[in-house]
C-alpha atoms as a PDB file:
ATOM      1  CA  UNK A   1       0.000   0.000   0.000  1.00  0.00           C
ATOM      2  CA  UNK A   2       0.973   3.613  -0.860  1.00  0.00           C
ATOM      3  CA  UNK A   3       2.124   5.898   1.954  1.00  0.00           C
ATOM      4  CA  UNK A   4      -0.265   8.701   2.330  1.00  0.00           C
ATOM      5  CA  UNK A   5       2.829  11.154   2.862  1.00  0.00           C
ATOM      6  CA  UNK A   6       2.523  13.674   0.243  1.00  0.00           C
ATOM      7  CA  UNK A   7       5.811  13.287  -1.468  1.00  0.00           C
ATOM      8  CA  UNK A   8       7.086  13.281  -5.403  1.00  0.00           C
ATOM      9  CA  UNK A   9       7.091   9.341  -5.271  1.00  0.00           C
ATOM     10  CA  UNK A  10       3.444   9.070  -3.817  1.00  0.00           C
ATOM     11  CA  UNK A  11       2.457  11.471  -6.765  1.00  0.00           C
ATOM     12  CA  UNK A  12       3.729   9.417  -9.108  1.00  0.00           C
ATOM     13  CA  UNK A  13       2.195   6.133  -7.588  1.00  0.00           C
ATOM     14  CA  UNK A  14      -1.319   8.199  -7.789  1.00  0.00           C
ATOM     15  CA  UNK A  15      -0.636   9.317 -11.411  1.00  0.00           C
ATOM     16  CA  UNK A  16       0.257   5.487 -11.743  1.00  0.00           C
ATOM     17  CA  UNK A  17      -3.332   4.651 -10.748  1.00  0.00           C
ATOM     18  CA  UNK A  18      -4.663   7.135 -13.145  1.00  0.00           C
ATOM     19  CA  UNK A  19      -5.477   9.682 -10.333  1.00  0.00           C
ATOM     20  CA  UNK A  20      -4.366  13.749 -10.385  1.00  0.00           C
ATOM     21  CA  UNK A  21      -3.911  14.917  -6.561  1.00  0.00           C
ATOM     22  CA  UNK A  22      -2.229  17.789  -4.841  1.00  0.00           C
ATOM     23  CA  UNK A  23      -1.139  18.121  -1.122  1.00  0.00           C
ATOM     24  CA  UNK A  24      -4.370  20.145   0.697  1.00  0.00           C
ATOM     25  CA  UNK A  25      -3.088  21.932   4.049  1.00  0.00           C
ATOM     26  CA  UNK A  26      -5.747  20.689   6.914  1.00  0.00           C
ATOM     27  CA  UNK A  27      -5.790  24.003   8.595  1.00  0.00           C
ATOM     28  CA  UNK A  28      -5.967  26.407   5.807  1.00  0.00           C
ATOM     29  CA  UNK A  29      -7.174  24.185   2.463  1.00  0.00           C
ATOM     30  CA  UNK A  30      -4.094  25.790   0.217  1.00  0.00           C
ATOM     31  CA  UNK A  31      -3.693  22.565  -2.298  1.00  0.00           C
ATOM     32  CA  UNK A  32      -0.443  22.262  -3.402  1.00  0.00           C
ATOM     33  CA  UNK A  33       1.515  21.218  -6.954  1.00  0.00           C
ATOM     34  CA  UNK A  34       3.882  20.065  -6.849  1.00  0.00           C
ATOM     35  CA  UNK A  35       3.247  18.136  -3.529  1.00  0.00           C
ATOM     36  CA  UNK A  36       4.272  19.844  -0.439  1.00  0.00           C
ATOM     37  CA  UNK A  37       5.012  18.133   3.043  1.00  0.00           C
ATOM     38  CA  UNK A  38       4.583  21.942   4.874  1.00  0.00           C
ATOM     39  CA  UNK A  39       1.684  24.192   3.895  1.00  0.00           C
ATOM     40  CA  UNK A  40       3.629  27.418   1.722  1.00  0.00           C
ATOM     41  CA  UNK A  41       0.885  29.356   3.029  1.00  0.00           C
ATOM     42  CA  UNK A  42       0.678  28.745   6.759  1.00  0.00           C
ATOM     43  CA  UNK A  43       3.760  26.632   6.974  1.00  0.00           C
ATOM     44  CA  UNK A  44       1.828  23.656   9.014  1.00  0.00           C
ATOM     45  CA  UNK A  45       3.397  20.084   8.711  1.00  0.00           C
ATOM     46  CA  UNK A  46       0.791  16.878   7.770  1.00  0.00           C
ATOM     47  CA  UNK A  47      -0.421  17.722   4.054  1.00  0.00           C
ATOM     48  CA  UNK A  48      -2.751  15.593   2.960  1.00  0.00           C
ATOM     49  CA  UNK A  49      -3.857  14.076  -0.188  1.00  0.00           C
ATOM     50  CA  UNK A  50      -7.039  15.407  -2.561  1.00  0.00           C
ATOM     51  CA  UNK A  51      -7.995  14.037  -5.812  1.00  0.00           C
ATOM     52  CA  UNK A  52      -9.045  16.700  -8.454  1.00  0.00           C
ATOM     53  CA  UNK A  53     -11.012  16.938 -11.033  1.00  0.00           C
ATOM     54  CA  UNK A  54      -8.692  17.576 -13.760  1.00  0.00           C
ATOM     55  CA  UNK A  55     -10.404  20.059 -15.532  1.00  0.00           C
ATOM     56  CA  UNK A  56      -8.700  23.392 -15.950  1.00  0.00           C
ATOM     57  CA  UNK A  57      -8.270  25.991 -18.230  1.00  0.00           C
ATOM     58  CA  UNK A  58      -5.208  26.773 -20.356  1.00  0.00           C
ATOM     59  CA  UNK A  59      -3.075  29.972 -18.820  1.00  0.00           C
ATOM     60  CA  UNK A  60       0.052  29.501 -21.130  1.00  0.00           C
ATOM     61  CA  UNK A  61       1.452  26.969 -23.740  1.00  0.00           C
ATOM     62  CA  UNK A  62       4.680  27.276 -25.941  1.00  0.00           C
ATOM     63  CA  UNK A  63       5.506  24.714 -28.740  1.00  0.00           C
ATOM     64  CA  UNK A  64       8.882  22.526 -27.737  1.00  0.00           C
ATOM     65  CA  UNK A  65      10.618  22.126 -31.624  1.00  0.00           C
ATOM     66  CA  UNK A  66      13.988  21.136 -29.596  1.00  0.00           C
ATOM     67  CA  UNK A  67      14.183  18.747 -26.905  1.00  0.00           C
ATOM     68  CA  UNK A  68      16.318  17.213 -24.630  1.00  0.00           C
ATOM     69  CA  UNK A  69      17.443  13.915 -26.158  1.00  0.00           C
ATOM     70  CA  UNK A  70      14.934  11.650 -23.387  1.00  0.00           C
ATOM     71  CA  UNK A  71      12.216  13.376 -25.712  1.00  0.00           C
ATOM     72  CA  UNK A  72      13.950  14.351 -28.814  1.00  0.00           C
ATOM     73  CA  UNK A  73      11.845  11.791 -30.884  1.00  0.00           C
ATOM     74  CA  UNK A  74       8.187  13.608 -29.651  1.00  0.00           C
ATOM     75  CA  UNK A  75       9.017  17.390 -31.292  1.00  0.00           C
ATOM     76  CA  UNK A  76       7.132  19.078 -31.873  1.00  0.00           C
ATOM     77  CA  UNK A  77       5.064  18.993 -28.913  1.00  0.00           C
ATOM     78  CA  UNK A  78       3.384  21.520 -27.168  1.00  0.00           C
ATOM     79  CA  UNK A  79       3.684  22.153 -23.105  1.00  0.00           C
ATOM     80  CA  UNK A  80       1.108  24.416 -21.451  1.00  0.00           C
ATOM     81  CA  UNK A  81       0.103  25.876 -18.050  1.00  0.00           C
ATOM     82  CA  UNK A  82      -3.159  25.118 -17.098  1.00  0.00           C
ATOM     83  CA  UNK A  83      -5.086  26.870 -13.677  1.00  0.00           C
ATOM     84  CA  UNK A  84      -6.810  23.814 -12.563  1.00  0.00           C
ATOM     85  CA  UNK A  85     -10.275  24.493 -11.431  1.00  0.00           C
ATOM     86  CA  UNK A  86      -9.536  24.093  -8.209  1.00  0.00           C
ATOM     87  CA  UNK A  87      -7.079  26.778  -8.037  1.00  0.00           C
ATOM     88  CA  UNK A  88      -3.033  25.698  -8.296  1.00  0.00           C
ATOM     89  CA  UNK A  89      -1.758  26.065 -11.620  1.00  0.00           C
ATOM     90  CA  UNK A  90       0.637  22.333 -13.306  1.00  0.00           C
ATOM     91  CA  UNK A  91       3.230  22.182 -16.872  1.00  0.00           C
ATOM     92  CA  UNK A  92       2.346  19.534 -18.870  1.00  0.00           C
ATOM     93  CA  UNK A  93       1.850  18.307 -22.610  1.00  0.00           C
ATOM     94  CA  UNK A  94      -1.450  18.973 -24.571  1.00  0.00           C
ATOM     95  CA  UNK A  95      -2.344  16.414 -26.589  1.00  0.00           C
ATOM     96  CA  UNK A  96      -4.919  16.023 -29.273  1.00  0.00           C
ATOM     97  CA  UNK A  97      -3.704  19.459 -31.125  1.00  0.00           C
ATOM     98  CA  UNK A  98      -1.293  20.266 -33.979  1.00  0.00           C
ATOM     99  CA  UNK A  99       1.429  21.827 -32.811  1.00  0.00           C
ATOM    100  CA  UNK A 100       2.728  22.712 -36.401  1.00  0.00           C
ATOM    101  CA  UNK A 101      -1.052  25.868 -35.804  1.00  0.00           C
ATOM    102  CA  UNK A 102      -0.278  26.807 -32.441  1.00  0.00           C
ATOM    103  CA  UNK A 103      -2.901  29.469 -33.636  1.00  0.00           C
ATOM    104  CA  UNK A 104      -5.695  26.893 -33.012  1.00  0.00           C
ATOM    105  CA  UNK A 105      -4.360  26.769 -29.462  1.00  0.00           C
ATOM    106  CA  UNK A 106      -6.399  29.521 -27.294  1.00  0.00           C
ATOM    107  CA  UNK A 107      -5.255  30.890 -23.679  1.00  0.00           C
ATOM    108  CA  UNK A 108      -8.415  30.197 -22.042  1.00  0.00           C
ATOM    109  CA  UNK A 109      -9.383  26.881 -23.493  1.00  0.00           C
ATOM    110  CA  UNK A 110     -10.884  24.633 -21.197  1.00  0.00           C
ATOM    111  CA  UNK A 111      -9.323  21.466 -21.110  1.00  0.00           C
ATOM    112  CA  UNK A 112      -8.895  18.038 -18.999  1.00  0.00           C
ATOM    113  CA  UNK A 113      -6.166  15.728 -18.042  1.00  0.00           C
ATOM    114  CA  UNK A 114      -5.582  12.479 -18.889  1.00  0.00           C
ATOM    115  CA  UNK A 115      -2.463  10.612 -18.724  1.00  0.00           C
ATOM    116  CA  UNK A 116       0.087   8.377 -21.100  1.00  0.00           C
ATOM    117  CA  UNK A 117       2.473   5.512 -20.717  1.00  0.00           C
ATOM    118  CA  UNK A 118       5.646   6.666 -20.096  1.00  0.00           C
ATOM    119  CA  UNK A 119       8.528   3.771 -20.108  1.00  0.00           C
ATOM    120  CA  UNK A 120      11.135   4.660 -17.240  1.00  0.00           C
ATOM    121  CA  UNK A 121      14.559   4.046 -18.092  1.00  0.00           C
ATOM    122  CA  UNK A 122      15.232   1.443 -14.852  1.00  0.00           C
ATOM    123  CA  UNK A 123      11.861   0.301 -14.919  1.00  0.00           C
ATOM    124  CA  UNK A 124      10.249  -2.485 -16.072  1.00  0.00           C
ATOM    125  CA  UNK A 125       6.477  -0.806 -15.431  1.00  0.00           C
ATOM    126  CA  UNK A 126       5.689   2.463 -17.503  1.00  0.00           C
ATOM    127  CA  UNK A 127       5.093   4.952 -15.263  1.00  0.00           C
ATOM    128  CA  UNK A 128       2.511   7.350 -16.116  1.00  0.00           C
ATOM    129  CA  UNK A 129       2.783  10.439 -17.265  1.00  0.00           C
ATOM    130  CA  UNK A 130       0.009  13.823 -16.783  1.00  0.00           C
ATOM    131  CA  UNK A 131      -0.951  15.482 -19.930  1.00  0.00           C
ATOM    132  CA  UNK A 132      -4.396  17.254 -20.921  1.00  0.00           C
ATOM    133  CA  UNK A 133      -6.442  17.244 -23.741  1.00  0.00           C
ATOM    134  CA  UNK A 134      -9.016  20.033 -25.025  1.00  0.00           C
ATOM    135  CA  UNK A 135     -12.223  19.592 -23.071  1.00  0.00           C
ATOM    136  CA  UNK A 136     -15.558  20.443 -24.657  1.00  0.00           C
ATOM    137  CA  UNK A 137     -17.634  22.663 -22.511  1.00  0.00           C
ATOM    138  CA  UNK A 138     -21.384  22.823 -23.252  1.00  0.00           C
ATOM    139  CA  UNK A 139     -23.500  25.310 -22.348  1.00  0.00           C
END
């Protein structure tokens, strides 16, 4: 079983199991990405984990042409910043847009995560990796 301690490691278990969670402060609700063990806000000890909803709305992007060799074989991709609706702000890929017309690509969008096989380089088990996709809102 998972420790509940609200470390890098335990994040990546929880993206493992398909699951997007931040560190939540129990005196003062402040959630936390990356995961924090001491509240930034009131600087209390004993985070605690809270699944989100993924959904989110895109605050920045920027198209990656050059990358680092580990994901040299993926450019172009694009990477943006997304406010998650329930407040803290994560990087990661967007998927399911061309990122040869970043001028499809709209600060604002709403969109929602969802997350990839990503093979480890001393793993046998892909880990799991965040990204977000353009959500559909209907009104």
């Amino acid at each position: 079983m998972m420790s509940s301690e609200t470390t890098i490691l335990n994040y990546q278990a929880l993206l493992n199991e398909r699951k997007l969670c931040a560190a939540e402060c129990p005196s003062c609700k402040t959630l936390m990405l990356p995961p924090r063990l001491f509240c930034t806000k009131c600087h209390k000890r004993g985070t605690r984990w809270k699944v989100l909803s993924g959904r989110g709305k895109i605050r920045s992007f920027t198209v990656i042409h050059i990358a680092a060799t580990t994901h040299a074989a993926d450019a172009p991709f694009v990477v943006v910043v997304v406010r998650l609706k329930e407040g803290p702000s994560i990087t990661a890929r967007l998927i399911g847009v061309n990122p040869l017309k970043p001028e499809d690509i709209k600060v604002g969008a709403s969109v929602v995560a969802d997350f990839e096989e990503a093979s480890g380089p001393t793993s046998d088990q892909p880990d799991m990796r965040l990204v977000f996709r353009p959500y559909l809102v209907h009104k």
